[in-house]
N, C-alpha and C. Protein backbone atom coordinates (compact mmCIF):
# COMPACT_ATOMS: atom_id res chain seq x y z
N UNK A 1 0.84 -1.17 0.00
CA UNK A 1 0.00 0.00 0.00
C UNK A 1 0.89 1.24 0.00
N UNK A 2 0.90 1.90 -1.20
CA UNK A 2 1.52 3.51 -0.87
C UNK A 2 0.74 4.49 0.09
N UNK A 3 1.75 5.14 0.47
CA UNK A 3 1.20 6.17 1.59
C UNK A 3 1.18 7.73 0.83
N UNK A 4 0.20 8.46 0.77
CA UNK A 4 0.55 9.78 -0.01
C UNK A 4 1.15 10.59 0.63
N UNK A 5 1.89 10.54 1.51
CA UNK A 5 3.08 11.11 1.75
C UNK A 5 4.18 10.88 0.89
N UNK A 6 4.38 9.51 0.40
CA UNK A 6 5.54 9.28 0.14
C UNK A 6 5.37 9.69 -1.97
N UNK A 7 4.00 10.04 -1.74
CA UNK A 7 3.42 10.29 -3.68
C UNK A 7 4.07 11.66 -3.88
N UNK A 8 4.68 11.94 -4.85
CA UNK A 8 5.20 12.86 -5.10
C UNK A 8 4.09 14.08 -5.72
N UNK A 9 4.01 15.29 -4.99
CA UNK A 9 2.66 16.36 -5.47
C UNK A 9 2.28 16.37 -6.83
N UNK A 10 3.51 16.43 -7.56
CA UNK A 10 3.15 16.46 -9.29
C UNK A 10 2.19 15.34 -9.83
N UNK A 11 2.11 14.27 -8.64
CA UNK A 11 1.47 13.12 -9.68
C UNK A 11 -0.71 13.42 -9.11
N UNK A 12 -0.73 14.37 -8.58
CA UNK A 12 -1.80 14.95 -8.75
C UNK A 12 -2.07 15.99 -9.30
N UNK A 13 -1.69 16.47 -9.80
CA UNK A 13 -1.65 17.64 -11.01
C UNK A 13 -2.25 17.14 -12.27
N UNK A 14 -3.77 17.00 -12.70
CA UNK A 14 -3.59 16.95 -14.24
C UNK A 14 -2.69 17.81 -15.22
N UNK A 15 -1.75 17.17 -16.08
CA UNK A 15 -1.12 17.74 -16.82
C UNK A 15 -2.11 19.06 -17.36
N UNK A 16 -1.92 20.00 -18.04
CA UNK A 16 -2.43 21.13 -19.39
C UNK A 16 -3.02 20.16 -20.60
N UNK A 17 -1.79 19.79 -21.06
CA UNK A 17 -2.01 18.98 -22.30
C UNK A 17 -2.75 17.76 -22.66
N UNK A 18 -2.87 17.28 -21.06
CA UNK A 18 -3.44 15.99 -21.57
C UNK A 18 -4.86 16.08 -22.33
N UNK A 19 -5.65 16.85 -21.71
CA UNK A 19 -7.34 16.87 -22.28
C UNK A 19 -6.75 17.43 -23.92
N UNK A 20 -5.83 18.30 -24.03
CA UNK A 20 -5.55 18.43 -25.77
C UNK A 20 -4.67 17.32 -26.55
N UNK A 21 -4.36 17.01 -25.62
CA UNK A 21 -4.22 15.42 -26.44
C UNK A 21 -4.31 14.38 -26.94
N UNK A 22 -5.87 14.30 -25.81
CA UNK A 22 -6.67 13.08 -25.78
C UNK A 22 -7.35 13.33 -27.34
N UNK A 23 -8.05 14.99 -26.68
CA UNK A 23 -8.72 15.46 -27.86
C UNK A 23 -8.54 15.25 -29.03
N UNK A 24 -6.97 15.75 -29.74
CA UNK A 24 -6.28 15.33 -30.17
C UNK A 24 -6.32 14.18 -31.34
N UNK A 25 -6.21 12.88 -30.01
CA UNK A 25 -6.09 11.73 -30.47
C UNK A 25 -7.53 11.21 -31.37
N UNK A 26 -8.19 11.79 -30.38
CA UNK A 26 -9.92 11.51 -31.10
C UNK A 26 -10.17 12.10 -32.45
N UNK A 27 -9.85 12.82 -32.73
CA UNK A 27 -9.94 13.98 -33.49
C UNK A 27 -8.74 13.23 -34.97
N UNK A 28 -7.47 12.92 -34.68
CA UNK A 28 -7.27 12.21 -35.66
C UNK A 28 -7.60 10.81 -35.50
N UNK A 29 -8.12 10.27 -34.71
CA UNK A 29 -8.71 8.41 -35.18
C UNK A 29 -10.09 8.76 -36.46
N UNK A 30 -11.18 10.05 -35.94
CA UNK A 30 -11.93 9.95 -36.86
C UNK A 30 -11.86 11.02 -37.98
N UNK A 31 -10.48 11.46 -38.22
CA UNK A 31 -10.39 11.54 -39.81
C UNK A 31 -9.52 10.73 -40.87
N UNK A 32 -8.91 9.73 -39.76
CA UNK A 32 -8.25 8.37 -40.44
C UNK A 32 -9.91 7.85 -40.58
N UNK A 33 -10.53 7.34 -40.08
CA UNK A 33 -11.84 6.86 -40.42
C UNK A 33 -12.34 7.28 -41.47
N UNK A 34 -12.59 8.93 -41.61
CA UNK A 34 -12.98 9.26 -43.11
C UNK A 34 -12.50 9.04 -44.17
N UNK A 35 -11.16 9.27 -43.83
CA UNK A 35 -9.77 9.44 -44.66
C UNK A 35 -10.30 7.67 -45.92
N UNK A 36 -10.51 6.69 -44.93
CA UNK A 36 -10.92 5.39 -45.67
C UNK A 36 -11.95 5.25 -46.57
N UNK A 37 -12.81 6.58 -46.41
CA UNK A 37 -14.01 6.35 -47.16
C UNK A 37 -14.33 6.94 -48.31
N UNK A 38 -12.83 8.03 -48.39
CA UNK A 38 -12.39 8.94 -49.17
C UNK A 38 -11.62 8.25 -50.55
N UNK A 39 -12.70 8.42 -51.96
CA UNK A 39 -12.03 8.55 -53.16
C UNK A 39 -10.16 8.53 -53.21
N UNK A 40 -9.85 7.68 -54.10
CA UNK A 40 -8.41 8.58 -54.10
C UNK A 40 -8.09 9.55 -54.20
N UNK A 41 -8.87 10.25 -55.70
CA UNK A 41 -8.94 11.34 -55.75
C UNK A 41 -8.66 12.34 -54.55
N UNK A 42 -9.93 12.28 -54.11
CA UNK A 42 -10.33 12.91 -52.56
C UNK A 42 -9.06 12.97 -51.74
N UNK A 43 -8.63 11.69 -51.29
CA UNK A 43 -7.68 11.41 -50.97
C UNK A 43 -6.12 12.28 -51.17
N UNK A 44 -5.86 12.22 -52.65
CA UNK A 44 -5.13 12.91 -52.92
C UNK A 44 -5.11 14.86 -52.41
N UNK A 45 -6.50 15.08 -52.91
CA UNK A 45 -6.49 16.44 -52.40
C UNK A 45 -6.64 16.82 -50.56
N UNK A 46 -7.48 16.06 -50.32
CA UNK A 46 -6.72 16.07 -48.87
C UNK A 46 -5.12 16.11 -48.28
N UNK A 47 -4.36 15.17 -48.36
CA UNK A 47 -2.93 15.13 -48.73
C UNK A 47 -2.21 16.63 -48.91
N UNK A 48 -2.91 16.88 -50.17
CA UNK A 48 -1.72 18.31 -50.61
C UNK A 48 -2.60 19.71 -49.51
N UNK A 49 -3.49 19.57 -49.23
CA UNK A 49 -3.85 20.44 -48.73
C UNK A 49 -3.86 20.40 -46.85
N UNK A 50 -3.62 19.80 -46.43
CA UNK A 50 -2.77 19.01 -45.02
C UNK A 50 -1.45 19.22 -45.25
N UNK A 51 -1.05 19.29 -46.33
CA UNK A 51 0.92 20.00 -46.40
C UNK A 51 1.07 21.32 -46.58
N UNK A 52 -0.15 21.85 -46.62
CA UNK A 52 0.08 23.17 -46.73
C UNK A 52 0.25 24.10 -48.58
N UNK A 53 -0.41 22.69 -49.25
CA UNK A 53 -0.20 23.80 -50.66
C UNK A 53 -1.28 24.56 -50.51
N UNK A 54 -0.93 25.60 -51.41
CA UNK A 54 -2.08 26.70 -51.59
C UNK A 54 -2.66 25.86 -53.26
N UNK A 55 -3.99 26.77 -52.89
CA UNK A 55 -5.17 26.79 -53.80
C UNK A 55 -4.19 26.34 -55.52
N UNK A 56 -3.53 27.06 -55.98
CA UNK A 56 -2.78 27.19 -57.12
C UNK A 56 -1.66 25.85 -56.97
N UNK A 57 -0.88 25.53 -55.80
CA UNK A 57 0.03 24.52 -55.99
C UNK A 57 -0.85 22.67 -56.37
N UNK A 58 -2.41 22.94 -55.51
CA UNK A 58 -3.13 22.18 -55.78
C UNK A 58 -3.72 21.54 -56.95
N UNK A 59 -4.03 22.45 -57.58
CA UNK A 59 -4.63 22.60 -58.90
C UNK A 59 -3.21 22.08 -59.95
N UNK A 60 -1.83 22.72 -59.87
CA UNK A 60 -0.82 22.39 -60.64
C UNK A 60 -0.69 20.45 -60.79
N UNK A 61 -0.50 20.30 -59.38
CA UNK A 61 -0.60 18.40 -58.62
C UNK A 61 -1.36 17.97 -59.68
N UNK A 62 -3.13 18.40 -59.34
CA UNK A 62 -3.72 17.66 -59.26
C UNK A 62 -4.18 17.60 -60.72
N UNK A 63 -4.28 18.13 -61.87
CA UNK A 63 -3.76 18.81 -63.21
C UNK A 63 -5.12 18.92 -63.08
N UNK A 64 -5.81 19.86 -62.12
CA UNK A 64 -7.23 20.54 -62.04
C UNK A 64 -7.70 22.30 -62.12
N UNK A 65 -8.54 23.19 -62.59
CA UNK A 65 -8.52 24.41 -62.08
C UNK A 65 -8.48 24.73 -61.32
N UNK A 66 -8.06 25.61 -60.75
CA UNK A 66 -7.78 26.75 -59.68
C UNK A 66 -8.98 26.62 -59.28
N UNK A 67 -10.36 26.65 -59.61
CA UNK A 67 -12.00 27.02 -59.65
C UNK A 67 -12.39 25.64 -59.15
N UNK A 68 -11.86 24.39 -59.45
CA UNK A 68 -12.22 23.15 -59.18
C UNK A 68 -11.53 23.14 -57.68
N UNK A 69 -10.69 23.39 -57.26
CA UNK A 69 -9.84 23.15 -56.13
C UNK A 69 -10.96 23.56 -54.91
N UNK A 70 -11.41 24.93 -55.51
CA UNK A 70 -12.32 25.75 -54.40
C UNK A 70 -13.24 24.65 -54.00
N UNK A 71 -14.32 24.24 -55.27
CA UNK A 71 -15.22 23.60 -55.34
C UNK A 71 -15.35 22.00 -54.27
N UNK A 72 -13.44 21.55 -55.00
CA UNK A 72 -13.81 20.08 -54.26
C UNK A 72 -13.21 20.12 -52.72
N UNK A 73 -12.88 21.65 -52.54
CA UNK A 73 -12.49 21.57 -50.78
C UNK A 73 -13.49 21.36 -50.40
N UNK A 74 -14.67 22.29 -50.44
CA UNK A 74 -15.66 22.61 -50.19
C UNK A 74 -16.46 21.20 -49.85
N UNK A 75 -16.52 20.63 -50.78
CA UNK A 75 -17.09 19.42 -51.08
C UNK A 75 -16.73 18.37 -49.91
N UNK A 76 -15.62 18.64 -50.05
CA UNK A 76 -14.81 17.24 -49.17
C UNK A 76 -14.97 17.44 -47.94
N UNK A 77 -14.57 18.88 -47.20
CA UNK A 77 -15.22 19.47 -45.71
C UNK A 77 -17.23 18.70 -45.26
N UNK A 78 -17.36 18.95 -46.81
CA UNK A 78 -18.73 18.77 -46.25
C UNK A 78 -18.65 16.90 -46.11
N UNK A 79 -18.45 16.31 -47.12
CA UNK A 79 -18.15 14.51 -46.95
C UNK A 79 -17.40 14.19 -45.57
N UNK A 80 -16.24 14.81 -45.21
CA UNK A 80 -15.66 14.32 -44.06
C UNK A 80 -16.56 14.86 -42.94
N UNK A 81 -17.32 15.81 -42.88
CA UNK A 81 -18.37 15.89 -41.30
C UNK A 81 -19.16 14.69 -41.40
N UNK A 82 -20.23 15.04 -42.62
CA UNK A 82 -20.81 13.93 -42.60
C UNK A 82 -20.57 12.16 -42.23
N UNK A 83 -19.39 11.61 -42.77
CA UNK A 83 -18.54 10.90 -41.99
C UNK A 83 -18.69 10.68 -40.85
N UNK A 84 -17.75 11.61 -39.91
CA UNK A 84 -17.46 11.86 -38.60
C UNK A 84 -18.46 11.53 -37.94
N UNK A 85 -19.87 12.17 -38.54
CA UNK A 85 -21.00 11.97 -37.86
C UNK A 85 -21.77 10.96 -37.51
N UNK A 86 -21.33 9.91 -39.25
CA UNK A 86 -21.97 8.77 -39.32
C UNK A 86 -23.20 8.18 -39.90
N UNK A 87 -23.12 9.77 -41.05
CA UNK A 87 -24.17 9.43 -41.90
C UNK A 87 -23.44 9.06 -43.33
């Protein structure tokens, strides 16, 4: 049996981070979940746009318009809630 005397104070402290981590963790298990239900296509533009290309580096990749890029973000935001949600 430990005695909490001998527990060191820090180990009652919830960390800061942990609840943003957990969060976190939840948060990417269910867009790996979507991520599976996702076209390659889809797939693909997710990808470049998670690395940070802009609108124009997207479109170059993906040999799509500039005007299509808008369209299938749009699109895909709306497919991955829906997802998430479980419809």
């Amino acid at each position: 049996m430990v005695n909490l005397k001998d527990t060191p104070p820090e180990s009652f402290i919830i960390q800061p981070d942990h609840e943003e981590r957990l969060f976190s963790r939840e948060l990417w298990e269910k867009l790996l979940e979507a991520f599976s239900h996702l076209t390659e296509h889809e797939q693909k533009l997710l990808c470049l746009w998670l690395q940070g290309f802009s609108t124009e580096g997207v479109a170059k990749e993906m040999g799509i318009k500039k005007e299509s890029v808008y369209r299938e973000k749009s699109a895909l935001k709306k497919k991955i809630q829906r997802i998430s949600r479980g419809k």
